[in-house]
N, C-alpha and C. Protein backbone atom coordinates (compact mmCIF):
# COMPACT_ATOMS: atom_id res chain seq x y z
N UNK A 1 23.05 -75.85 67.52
CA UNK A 1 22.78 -75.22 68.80
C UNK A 1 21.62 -75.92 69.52
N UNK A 2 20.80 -76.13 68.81
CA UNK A 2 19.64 -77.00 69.27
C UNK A 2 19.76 -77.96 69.85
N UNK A 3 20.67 -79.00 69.38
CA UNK A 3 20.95 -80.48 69.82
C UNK A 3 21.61 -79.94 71.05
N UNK A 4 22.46 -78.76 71.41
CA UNK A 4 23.17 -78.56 72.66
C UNK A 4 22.99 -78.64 73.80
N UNK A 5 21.37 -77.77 73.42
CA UNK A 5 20.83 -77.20 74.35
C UNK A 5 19.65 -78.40 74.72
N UNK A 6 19.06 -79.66 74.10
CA UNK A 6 18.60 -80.67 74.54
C UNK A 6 19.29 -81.33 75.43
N UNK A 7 20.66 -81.27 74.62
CA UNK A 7 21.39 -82.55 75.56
C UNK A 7 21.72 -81.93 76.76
N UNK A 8 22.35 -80.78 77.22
CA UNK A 8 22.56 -79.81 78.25
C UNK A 8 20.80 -80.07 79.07
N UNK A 9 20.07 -79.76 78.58
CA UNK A 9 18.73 -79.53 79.35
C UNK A 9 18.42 -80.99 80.01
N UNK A 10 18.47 -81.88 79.08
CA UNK A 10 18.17 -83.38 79.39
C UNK A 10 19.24 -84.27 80.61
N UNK A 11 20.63 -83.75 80.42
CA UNK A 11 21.91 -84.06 81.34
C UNK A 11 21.45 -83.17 82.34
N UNK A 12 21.03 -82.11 82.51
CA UNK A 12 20.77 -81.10 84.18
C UNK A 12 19.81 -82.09 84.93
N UNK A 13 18.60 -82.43 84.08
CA UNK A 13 17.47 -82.74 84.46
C UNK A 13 17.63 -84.17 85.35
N UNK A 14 18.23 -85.46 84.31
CA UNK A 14 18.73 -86.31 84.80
C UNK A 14 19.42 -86.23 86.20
N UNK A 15 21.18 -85.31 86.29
CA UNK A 15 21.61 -85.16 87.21
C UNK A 15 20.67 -84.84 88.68
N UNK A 16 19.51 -83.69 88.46
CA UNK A 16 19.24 -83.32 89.42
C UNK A 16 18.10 -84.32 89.88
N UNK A 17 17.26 -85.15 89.43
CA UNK A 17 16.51 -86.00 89.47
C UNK A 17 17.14 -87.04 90.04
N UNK A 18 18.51 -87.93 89.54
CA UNK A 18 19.47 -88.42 90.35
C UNK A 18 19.90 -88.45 91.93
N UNK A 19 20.04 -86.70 91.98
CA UNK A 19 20.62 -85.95 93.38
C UNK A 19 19.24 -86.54 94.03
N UNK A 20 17.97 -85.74 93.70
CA UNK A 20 16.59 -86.07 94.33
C UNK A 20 16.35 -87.51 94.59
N UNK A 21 16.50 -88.49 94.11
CA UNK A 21 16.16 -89.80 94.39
C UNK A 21 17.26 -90.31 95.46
N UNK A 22 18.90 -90.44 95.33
CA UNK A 22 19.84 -90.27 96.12
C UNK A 22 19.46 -89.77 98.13
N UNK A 23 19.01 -88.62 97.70
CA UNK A 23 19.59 -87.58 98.86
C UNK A 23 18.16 -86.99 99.38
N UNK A 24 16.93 -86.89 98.75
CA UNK A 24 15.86 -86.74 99.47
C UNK A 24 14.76 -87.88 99.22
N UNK A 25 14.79 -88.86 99.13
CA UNK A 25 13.79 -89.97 98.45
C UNK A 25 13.14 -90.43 100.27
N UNK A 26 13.89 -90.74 100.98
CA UNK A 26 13.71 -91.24 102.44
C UNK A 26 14.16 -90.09 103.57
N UNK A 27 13.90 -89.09 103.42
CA UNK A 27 13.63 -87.74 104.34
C UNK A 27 12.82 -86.64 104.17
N UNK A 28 12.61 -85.45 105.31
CA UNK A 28 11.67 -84.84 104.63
C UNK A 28 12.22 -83.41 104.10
N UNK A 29 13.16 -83.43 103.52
CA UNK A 29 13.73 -82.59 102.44
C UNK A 29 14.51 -82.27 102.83
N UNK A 30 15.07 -80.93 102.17
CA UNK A 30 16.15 -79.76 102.37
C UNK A 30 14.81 -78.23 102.46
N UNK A 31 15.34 -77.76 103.73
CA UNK A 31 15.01 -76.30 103.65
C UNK A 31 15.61 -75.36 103.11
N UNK A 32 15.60 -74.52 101.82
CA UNK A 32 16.33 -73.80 101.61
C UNK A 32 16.25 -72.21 102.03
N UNK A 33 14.79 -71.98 102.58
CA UNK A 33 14.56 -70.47 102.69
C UNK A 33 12.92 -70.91 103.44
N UNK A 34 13.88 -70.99 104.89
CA UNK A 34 12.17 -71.06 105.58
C UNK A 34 10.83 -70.32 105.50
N UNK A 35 9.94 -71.38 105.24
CA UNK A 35 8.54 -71.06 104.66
C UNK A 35 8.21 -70.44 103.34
N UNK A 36 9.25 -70.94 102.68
CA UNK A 36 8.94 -70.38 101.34
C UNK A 36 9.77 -71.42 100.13
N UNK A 37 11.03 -72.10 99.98
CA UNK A 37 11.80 -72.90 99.56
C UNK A 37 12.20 -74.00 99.72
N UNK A 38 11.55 -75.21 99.38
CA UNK A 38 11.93 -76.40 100.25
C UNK A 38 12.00 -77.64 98.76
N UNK A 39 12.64 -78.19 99.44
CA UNK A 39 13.70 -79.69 98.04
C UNK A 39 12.65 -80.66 98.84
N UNK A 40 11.90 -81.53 98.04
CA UNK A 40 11.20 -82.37 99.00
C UNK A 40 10.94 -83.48 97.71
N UNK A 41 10.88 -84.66 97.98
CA UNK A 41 10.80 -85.72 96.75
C UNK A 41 9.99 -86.47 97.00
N UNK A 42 9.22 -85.96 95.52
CA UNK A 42 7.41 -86.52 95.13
C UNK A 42 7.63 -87.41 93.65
N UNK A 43 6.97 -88.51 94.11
CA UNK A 43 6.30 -88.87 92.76
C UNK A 43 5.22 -88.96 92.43
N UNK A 44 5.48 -87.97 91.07
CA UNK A 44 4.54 -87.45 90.45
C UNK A 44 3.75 -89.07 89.46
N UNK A 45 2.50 -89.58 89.68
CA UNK A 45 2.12 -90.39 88.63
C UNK A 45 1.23 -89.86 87.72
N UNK A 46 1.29 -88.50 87.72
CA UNK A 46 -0.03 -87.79 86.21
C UNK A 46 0.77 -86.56 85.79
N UNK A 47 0.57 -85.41 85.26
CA UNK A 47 1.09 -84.28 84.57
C UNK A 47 1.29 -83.28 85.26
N UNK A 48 0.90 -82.25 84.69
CA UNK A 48 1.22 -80.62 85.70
C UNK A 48 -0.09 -80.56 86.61
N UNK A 49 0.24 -80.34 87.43
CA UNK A 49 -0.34 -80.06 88.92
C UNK A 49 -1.42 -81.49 89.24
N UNK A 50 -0.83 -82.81 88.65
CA UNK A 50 -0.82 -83.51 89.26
C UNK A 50 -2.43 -84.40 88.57
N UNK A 51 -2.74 -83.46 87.21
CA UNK A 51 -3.86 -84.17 86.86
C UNK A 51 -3.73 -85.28 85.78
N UNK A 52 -4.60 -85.99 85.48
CA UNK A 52 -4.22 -87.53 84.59
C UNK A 52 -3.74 -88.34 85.41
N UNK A 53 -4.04 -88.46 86.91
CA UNK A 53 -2.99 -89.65 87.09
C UNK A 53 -2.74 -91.12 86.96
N UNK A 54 -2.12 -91.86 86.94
CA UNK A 54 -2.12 -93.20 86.55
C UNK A 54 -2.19 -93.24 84.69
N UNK A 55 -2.25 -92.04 84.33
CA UNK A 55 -2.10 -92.33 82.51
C UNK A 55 -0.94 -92.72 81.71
N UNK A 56 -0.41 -93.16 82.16
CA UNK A 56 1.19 -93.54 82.04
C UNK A 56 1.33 -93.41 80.41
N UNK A 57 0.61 -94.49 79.57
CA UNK A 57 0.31 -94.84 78.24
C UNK A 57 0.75 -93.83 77.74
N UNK A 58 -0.62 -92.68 78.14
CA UNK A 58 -1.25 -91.71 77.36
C UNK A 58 -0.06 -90.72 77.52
N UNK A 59 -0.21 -89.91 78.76
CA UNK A 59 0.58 -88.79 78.70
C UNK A 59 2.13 -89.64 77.75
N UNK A 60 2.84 -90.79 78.40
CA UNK A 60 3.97 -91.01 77.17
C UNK A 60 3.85 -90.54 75.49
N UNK A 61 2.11 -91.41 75.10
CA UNK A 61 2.25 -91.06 73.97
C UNK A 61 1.90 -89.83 73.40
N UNK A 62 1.38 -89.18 74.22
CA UNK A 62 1.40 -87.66 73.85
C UNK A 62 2.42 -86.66 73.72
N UNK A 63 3.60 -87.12 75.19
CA UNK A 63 4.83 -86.65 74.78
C UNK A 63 5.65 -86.61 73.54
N UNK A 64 5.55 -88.11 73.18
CA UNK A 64 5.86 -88.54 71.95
C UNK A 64 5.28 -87.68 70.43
N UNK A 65 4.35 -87.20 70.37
CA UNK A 65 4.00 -86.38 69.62
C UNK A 65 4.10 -85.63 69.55
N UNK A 66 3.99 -84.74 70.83
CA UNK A 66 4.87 -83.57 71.00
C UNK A 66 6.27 -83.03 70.41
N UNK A 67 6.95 -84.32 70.76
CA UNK A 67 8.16 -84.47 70.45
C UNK A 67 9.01 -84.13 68.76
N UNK A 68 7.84 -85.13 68.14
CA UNK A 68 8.11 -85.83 66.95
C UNK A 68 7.55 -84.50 66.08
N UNK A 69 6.28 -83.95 66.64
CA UNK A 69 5.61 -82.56 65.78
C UNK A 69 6.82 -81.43 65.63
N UNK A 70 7.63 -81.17 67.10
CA UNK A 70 8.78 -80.27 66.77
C UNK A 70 9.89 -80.47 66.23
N UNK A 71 10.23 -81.71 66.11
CA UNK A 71 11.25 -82.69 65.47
C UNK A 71 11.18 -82.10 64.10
N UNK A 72 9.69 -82.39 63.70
CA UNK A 72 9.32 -82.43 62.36
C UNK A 72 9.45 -81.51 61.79
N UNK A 73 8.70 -80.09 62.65
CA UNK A 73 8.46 -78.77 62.17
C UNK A 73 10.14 -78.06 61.35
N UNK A 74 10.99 -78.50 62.69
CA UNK A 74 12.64 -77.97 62.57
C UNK A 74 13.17 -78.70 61.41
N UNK A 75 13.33 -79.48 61.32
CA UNK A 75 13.57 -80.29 59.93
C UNK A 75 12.71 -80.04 58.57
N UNK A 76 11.36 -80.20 58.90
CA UNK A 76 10.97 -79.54 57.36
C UNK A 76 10.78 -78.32 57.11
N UNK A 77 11.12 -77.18 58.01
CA UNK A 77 10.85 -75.73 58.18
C UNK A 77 11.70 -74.87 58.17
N UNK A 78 12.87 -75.53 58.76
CA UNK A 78 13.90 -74.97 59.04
C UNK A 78 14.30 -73.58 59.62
N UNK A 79 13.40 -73.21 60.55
CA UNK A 79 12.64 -71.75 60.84
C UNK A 79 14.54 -70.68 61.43
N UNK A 80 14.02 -69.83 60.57
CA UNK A 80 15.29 -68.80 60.73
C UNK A 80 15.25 -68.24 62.03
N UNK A 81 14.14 -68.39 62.66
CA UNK A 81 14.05 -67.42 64.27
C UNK A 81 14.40 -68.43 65.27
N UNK A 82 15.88 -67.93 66.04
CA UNK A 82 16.58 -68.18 67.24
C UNK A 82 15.67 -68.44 68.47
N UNK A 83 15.05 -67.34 67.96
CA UNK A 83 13.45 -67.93 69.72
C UNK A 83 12.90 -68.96 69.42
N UNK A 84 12.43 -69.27 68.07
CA UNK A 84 11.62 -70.21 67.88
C UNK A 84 12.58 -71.60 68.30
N UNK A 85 13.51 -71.63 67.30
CA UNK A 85 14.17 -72.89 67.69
C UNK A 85 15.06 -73.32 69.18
N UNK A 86 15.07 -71.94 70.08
CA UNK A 86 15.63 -72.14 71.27
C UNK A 86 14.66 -72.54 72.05
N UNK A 87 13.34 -72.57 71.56
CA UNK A 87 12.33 -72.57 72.41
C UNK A 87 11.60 -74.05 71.99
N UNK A 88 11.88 -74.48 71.18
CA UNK A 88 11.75 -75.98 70.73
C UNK A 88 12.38 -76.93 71.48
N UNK A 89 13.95 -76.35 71.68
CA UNK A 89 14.99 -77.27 72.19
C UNK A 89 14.38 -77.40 73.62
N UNK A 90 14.17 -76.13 74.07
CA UNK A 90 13.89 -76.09 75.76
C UNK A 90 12.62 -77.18 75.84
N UNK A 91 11.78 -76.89 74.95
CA UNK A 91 10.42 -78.00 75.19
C UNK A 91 10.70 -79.20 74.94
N UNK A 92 11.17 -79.75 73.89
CA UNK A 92 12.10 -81.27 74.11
C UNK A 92 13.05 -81.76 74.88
N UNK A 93 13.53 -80.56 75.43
CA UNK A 93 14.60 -81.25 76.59
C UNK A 93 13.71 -81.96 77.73
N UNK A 94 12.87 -80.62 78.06
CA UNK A 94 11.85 -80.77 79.41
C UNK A 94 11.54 -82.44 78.94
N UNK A 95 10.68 -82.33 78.14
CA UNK A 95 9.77 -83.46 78.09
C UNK A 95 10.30 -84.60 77.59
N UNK A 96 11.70 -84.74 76.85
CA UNK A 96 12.46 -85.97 77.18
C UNK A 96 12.72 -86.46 78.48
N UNK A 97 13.05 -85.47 79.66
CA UNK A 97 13.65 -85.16 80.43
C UNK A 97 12.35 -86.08 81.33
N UNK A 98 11.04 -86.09 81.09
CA UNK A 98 9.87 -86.17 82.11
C UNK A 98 9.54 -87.61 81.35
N UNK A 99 9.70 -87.77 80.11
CA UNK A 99 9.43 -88.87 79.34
C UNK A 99 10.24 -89.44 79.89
N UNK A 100 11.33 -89.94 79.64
CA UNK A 100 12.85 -90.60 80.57
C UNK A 100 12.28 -91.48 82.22
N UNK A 101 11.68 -90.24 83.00
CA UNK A 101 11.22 -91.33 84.21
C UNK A 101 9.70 -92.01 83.81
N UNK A 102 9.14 -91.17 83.16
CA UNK A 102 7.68 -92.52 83.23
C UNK A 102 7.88 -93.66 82.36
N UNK A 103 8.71 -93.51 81.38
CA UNK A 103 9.17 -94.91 81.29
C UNK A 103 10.00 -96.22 82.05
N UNK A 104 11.05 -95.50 82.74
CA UNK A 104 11.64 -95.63 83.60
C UNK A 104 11.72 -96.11 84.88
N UNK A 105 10.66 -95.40 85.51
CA UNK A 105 10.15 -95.34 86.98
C UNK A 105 8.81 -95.72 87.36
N UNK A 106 8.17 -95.40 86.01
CA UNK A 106 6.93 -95.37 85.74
C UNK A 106 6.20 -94.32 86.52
N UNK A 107 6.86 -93.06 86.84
CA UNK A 107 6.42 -92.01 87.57
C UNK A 107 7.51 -90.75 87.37
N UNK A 108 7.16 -89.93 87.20
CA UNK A 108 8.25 -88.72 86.88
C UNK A 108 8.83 -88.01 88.72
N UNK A 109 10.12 -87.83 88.86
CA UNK A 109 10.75 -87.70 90.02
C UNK A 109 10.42 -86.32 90.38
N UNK A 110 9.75 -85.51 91.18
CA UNK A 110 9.34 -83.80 91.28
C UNK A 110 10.24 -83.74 92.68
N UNK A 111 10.97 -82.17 93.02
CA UNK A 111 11.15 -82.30 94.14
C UNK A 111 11.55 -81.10 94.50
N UNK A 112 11.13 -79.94 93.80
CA UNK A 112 11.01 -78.35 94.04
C UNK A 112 10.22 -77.99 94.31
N UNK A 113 9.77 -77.37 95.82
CA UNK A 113 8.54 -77.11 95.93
C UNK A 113 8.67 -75.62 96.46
N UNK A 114 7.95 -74.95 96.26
CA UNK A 114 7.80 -73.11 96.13
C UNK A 114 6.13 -73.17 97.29
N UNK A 115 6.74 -72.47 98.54
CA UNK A 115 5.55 -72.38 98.93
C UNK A 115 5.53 -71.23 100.06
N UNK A 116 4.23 -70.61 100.61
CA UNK A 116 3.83 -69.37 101.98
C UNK A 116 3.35 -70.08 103.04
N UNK A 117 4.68 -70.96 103.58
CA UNK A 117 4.32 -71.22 105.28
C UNK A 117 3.23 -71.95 104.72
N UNK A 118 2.17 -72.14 105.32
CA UNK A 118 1.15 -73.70 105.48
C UNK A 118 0.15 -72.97 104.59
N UNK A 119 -0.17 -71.76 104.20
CA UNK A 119 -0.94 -71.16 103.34
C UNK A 119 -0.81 -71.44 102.16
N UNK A 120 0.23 -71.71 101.14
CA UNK A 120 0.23 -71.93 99.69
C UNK A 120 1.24 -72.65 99.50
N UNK A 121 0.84 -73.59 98.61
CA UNK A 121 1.78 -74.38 98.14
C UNK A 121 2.00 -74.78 96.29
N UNK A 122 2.51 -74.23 95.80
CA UNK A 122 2.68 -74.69 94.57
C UNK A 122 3.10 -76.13 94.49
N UNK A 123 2.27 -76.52 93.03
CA UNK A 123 2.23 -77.93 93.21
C UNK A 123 4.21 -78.11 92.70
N UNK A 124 4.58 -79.69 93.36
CA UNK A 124 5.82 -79.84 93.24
C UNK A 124 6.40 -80.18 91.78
N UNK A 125 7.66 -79.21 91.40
CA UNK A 125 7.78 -79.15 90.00
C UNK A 125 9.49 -80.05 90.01
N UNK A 126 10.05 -79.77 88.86
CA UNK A 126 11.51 -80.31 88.90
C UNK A 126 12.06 -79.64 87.27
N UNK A 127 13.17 -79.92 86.97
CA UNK A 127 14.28 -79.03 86.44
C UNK A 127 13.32 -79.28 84.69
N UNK A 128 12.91 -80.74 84.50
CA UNK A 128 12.24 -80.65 83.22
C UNK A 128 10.89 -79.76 82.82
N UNK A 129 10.02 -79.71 84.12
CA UNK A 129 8.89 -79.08 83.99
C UNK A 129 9.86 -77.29 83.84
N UNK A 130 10.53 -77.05 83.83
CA UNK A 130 10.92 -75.72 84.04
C UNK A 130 11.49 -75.24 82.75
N UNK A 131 12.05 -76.17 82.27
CA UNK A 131 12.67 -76.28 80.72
C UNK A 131 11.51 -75.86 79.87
N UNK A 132 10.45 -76.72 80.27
CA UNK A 132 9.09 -76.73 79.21
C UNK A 132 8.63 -75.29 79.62
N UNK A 133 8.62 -75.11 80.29
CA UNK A 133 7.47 -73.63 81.10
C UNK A 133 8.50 -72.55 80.03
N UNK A 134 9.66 -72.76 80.07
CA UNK A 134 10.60 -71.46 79.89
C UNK A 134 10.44 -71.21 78.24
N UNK A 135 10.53 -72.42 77.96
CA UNK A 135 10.43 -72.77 76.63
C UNK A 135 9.23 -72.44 75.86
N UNK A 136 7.81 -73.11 76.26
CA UNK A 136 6.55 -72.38 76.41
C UNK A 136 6.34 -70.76 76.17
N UNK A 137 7.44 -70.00 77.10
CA UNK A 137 7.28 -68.45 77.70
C UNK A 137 8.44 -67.68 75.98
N UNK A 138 9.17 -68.69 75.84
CA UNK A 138 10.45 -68.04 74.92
C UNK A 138 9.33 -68.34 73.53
N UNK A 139 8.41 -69.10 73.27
CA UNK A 139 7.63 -69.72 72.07
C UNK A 139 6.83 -68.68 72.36
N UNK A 140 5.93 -68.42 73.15
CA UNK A 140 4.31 -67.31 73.09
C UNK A 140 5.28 -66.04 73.04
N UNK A 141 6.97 -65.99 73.35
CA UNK A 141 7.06 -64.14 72.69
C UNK A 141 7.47 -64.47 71.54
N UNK A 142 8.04 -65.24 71.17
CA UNK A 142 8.50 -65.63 69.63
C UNK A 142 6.81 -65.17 68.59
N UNK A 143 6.18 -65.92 69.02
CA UNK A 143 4.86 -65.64 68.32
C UNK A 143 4.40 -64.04 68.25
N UNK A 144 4.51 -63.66 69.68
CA UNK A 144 3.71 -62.16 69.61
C UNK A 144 4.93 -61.48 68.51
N UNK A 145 6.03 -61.87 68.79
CA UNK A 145 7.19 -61.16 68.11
C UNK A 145 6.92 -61.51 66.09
N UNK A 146 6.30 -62.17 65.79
CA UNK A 146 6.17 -62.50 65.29
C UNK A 146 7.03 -63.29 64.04
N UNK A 147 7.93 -63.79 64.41
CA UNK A 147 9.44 -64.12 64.29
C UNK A 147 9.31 -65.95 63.76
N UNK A 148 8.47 -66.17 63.73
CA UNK A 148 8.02 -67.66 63.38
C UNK A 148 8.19 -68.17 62.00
């Protein structure tokens, strides 16, 4: 189930990162829900909300550990809890998914942006950062649940 849900998470991510480079790379987006929903394509050269930038190296090889620590855990642990390991898959998809362009592009492709009219803007995310967040959220109840 695990491997499914990587390759499913990692194939969305790709596709929609694809669509984004394609179809918004040279305009200024898609509106989906004025002043609040807008498709707009950023490259990202550092992490979440845009800090580390230019660390290309680093954040890679940190992914990489990331990676390889949950790799590891599932294989030598073999953990019986469904959250735990659904929530592994979701965090390796993401971050294959973000690993994939900074090797690649040498910049990860962002192009969801959530924002209030000229007042707030969440920084710009994309389908891998969302994998990880969800995944993140399915891991901290796995824990409180204590299901680990």
């Amino acid at each position: 189930m695990e491997v499914l849900i990587i390759f499913l998470g990692l194939a969305l991510d790709r596709l929609t990162k694809v669509w984004a480079l394609t179809a918004l790379k040279d305009n200024n987006g898609v509106i989906l829900i004025k002043d609040f929903f807008k498709l707009e394509y950023l490259e990202n050269r550092g992490a979440a909300f845009g800090i580390l930038q230019n660390k290309l190296i680093l954040l890679a090889l940190v992914t990489l550990l990331v990676i390889s620590g949950m790799i590891y855990y599932i294989i030598k642990y073999k953990p019986k809890s469904k959250f735990l390991r659904i929530s592994f898959a979701l965090i390796i998809s993401g971050a294959l998914g973000n690993l994939y362009d900074r090797i690649f592009y040498k910049y990860v492709v962002d192009f969801i942006l959530i924002h209030y009219k000229e007042v707030y803007s969440f920084p710009t995310f994309n389908v891998a950062d969302t994998l990880v967040v969800v995944g993140t959220l399915v891991l901290a109840i796995s824990i409180v649940k204590e299901e680990v």
